[in-house]
C-alpha atoms as a PDB file:
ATOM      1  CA  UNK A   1      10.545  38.356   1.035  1.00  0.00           C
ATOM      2  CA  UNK A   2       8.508  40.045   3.792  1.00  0.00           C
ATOM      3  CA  UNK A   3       4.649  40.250   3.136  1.00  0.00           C
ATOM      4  CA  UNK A   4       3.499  43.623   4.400  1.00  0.00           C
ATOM      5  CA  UNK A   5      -0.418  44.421   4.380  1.00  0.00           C
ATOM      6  CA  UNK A   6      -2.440  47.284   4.513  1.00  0.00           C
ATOM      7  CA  UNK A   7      -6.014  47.800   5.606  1.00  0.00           C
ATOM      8  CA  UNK A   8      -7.590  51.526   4.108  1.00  0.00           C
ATOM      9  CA  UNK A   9     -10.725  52.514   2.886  1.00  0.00           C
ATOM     10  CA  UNK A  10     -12.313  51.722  -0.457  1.00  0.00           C
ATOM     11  CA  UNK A  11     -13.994  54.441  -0.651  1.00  0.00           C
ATOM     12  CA  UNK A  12     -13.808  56.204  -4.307  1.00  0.00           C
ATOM     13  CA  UNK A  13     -13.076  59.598  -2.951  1.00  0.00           C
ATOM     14  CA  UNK A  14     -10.814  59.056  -0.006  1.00  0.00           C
ATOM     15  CA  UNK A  15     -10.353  61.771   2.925  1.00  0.00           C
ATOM     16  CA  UNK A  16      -7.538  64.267   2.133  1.00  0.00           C
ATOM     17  CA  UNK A  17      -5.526  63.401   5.017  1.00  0.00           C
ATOM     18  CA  UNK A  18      -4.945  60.308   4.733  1.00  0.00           C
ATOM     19  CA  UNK A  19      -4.479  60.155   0.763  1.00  0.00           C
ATOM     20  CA  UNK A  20      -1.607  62.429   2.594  1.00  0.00           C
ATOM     21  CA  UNK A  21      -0.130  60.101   4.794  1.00  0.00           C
ATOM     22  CA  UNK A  22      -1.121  56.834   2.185  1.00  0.00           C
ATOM     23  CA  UNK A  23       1.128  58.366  -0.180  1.00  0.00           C
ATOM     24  CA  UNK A  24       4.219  59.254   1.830  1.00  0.00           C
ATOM     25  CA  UNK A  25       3.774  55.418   3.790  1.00  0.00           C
ATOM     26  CA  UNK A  26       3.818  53.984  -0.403  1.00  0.00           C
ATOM     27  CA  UNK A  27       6.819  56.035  -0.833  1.00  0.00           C
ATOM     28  CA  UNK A  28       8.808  54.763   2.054  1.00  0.00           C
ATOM     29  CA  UNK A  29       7.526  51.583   1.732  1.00  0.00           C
ATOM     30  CA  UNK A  30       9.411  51.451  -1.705  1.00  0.00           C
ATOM     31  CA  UNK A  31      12.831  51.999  -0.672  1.00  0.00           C
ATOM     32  CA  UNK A  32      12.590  48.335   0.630  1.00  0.00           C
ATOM     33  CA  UNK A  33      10.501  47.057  -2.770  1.00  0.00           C
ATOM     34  CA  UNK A  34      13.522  44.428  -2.833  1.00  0.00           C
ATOM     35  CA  UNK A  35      12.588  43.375   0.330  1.00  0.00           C
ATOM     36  CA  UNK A  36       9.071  43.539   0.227  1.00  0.00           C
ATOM     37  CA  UNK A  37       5.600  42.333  -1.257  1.00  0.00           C
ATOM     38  CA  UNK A  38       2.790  44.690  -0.889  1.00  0.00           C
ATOM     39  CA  UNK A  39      -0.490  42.936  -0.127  1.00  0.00           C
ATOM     40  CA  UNK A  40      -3.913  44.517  -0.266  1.00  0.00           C
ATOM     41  CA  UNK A  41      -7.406  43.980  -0.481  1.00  0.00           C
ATOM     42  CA  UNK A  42      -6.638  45.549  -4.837  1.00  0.00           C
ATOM     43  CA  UNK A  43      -9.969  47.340  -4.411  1.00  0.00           C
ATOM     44  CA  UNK A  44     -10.065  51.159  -4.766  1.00  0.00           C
ATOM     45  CA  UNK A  45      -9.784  54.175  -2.025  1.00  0.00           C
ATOM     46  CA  UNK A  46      -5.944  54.046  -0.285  1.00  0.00           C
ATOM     47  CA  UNK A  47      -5.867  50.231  -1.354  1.00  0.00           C
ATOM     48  CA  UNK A  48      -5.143  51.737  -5.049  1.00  0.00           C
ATOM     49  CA  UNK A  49      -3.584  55.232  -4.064  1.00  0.00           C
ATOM     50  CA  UNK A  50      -1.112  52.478  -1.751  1.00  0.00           C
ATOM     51  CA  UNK A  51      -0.677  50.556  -4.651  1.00  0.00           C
ATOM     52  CA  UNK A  52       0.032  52.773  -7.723  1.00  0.00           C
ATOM     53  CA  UNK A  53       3.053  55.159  -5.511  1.00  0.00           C
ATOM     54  CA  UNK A  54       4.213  51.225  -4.644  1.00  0.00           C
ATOM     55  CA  UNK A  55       3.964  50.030  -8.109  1.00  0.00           C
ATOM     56  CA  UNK A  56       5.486  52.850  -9.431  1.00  0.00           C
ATOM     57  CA  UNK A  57       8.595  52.834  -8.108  1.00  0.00           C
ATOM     58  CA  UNK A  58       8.898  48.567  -9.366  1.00  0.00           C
ATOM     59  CA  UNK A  59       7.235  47.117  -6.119  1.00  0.00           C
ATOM     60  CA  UNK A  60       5.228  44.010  -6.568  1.00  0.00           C
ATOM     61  CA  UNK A  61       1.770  44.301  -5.383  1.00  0.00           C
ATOM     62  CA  UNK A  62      -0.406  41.453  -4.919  1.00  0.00           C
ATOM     63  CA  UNK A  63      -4.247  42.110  -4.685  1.00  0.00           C
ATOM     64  CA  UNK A  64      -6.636  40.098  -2.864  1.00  0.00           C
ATOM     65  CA  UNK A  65      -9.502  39.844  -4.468  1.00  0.00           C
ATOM     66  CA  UNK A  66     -13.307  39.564  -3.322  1.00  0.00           C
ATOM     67  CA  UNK A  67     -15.723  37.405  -5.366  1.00  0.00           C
ATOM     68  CA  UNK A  68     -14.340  37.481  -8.781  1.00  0.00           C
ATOM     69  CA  UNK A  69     -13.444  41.621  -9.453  1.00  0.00           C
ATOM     70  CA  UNK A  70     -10.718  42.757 -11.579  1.00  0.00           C
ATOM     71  CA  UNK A  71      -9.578  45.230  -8.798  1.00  0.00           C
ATOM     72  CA  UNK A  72      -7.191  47.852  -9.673  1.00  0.00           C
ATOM     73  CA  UNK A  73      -4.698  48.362 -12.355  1.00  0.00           C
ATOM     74  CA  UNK A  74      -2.189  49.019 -10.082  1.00  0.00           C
ATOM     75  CA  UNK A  75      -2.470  45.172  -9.042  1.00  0.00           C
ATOM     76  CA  UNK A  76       0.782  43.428 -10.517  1.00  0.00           C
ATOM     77  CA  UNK A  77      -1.061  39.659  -9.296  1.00  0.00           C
ATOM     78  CA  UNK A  78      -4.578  39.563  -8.818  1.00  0.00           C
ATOM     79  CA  UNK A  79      -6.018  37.034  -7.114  1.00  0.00           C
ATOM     80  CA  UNK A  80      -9.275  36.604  -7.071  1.00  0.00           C
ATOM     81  CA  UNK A  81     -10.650  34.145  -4.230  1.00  0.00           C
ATOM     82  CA  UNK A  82     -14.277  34.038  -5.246  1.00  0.00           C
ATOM     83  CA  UNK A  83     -14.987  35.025  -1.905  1.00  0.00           C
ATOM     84  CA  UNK A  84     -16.892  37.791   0.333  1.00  0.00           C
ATOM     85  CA  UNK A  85     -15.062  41.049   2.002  1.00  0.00           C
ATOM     86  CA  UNK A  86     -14.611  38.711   4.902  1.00  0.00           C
ATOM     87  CA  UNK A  87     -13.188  35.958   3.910  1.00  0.00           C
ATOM     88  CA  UNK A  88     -11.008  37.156   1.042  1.00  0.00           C
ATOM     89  CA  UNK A  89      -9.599  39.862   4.298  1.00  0.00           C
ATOM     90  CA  UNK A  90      -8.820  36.370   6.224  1.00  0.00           C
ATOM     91  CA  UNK A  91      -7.136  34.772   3.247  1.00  0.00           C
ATOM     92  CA  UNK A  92      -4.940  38.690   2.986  1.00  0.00           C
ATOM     93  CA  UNK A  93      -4.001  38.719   6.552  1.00  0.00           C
ATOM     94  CA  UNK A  94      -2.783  35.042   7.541  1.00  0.00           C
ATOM     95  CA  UNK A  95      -0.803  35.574   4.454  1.00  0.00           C
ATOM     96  CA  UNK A  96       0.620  38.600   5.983  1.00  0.00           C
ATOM     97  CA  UNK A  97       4.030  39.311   8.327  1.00  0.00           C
ATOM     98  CA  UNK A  98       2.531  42.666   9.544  1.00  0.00           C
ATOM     99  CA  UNK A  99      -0.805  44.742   9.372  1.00  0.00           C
ATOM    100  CA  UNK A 100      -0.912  48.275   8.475  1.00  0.00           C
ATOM    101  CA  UNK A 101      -4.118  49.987   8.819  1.00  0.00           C
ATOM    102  CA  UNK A 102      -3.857  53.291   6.995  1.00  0.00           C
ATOM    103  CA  UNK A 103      -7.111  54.468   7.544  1.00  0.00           C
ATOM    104  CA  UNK A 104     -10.933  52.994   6.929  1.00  0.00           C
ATOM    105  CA  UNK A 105     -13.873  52.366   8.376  1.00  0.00           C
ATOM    106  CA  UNK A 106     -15.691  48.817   9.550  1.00  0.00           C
ATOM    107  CA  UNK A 107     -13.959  47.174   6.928  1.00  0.00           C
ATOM    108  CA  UNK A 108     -10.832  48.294   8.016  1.00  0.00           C
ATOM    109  CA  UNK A 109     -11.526  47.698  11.829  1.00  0.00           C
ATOM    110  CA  UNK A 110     -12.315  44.196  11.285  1.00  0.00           C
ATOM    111  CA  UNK A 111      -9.202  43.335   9.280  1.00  0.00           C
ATOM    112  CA  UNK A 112      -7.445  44.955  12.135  1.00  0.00           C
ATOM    113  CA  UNK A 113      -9.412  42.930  14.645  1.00  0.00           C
ATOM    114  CA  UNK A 114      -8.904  39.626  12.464  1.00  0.00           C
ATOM    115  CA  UNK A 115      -4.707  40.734  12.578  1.00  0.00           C
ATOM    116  CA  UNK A 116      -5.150  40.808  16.394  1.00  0.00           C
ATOM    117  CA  UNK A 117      -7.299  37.465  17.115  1.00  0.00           C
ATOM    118  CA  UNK A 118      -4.619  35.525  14.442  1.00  0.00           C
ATOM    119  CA  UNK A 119      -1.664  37.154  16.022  1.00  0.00           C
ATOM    120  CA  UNK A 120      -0.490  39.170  13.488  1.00  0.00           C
ATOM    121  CA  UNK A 121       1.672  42.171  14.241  1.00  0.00           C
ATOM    122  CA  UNK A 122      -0.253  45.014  13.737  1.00  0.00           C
ATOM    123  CA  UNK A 123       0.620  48.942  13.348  1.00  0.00           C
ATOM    124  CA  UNK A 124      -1.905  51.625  13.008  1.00  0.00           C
ATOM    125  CA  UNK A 125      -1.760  54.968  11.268  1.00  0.00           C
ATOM    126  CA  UNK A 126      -3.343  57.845  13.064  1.00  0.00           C
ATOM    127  CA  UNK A 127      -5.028  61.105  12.510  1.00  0.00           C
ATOM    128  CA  UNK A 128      -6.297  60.294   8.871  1.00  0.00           C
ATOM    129  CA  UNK A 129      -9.769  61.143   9.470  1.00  0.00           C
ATOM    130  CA  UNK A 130     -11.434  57.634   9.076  1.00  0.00           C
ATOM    131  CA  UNK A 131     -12.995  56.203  12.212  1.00  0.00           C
ATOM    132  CA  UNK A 132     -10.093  53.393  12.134  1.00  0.00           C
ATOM    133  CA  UNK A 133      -8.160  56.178  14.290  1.00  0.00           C
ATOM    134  CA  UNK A 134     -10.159  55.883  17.410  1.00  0.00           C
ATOM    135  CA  UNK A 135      -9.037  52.420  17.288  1.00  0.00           C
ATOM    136  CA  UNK A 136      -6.579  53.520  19.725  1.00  0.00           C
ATOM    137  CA  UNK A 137      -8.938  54.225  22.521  1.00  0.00           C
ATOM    138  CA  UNK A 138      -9.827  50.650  22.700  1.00  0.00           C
ATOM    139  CA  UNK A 139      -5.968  49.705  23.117  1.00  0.00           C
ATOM    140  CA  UNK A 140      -5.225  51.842  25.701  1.00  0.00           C
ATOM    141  CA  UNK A 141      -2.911  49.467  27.009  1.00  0.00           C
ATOM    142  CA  UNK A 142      -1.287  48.444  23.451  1.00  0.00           C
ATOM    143  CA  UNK A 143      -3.756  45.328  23.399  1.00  0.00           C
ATOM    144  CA  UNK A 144      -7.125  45.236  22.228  1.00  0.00           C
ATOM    145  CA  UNK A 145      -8.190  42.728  24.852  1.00  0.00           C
ATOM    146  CA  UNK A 146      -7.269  41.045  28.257  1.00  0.00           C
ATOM    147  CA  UNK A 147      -5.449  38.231  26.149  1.00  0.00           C
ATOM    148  CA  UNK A 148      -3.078  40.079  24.887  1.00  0.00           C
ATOM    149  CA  UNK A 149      -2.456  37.958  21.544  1.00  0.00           C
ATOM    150  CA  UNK A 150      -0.036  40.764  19.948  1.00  0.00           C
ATOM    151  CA  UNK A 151       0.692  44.340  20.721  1.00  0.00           C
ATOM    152  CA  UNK A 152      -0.196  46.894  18.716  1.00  0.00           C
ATOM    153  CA  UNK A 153       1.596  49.926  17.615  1.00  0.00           C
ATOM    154  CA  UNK A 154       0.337  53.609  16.879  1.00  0.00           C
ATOM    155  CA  UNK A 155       1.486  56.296  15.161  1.00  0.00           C
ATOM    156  CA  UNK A 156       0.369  59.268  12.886  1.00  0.00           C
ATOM    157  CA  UNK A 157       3.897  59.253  11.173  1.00  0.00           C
ATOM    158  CA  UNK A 158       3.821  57.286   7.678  1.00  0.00           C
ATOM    159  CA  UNK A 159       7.514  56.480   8.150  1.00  0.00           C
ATOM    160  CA  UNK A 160       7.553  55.508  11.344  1.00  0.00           C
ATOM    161  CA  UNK A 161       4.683  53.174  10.490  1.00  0.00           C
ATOM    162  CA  UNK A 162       6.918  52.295   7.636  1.00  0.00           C
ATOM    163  CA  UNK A 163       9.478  51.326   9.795  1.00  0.00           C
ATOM    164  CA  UNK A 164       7.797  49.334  12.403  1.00  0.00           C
ATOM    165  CA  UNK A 165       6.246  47.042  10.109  1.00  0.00           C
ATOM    166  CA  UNK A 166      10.046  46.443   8.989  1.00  0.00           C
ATOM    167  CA  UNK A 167      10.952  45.859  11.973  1.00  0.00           C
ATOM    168  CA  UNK A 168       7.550  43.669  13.273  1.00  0.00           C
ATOM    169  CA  UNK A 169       8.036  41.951  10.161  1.00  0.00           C
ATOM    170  CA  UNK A 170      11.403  40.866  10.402  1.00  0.00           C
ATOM    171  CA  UNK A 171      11.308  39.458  13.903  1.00  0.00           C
ATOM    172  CA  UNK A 172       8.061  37.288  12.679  1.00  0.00           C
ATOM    173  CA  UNK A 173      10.565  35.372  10.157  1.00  0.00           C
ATOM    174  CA  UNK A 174      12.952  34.828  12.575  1.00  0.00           C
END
């Protein structure tokens, strides 16, 4: 099974736009729920808009907890580390094949930063409104530094993100 993350906002009442394009990724993302376990940080925001349009459709969703919260009810594993934001986000993206960033704010950034520094393949979801977007100004290149650990790929089309992380995903497993 391929272990696809995403990175979005927690906030309670998430922008419009990207509650848009958070559904329509969820919904493509389930044509592969065979294929596929859906990890995420099982908080609120596009974490549990992500998760109930996955869940739905008979995806598995595993939630990575922080300290010791319930999360969502959209979580079908919870898994609650007893950690901070920060480390539970570490323990969520080394588990990870791929990174999607759907939208967010610092929280977001730094789980797409972490994705970067640990290699991760990483694809990022544009025009949502959240500051995550201008992300792609500091990648100009495709890489957020001069190391160039893993490249990173942009789009504001939910299937297309869809579909890279596929891809990213399977060439990380073999």
């Amino acid at each position: 099974m391929l272990q696809i993350a995403i990175a979005g906002s927690s906030d309670k009442n998430p922008l419009p736009k990207a509650v848009k394009k958070a559904k329509e990724f969820a919904r493509e993302l389930a044509k592969y729920k065979n294929e596929i376990i859906l990890l995420t940080g099982g908080r609120e925001g596009i974490m549990k808009i992500v998760s109930e349009e996955f869940s739905k459709e008979g995806g598995i969703v595993v939630g990575i907890l922080p300290e010791r919260q319930e999360g969502n009810e959209f979580n079908t594993i919870r898994i609650k580390t007893g950690m901070d934001f920060a480390e539970r986000s570490a323990i969520m993206i080394n588990s990870a094949d791929v990174l999607v960033v759907l939208g967010g704010g610092i929280g977001t950034m730094v789980e797409a930063l972490m994705a970067y520094d640990y290699g991760i393949p990483l694809v990022i979801l544009t025009e949502t409104g959240y500051r995550s977007d201008k992300l792609e100004f500091l990648a100009e290149d495709g890489y957020f530094d001069h190391k160039k650990l893993v490249r990173i790929y942009f789009t504001e089309d939910p299937k297309e993100a869809v579909n890279l992380a596929l891809k990213l995903a399977k060439n990380r497993k073999s």
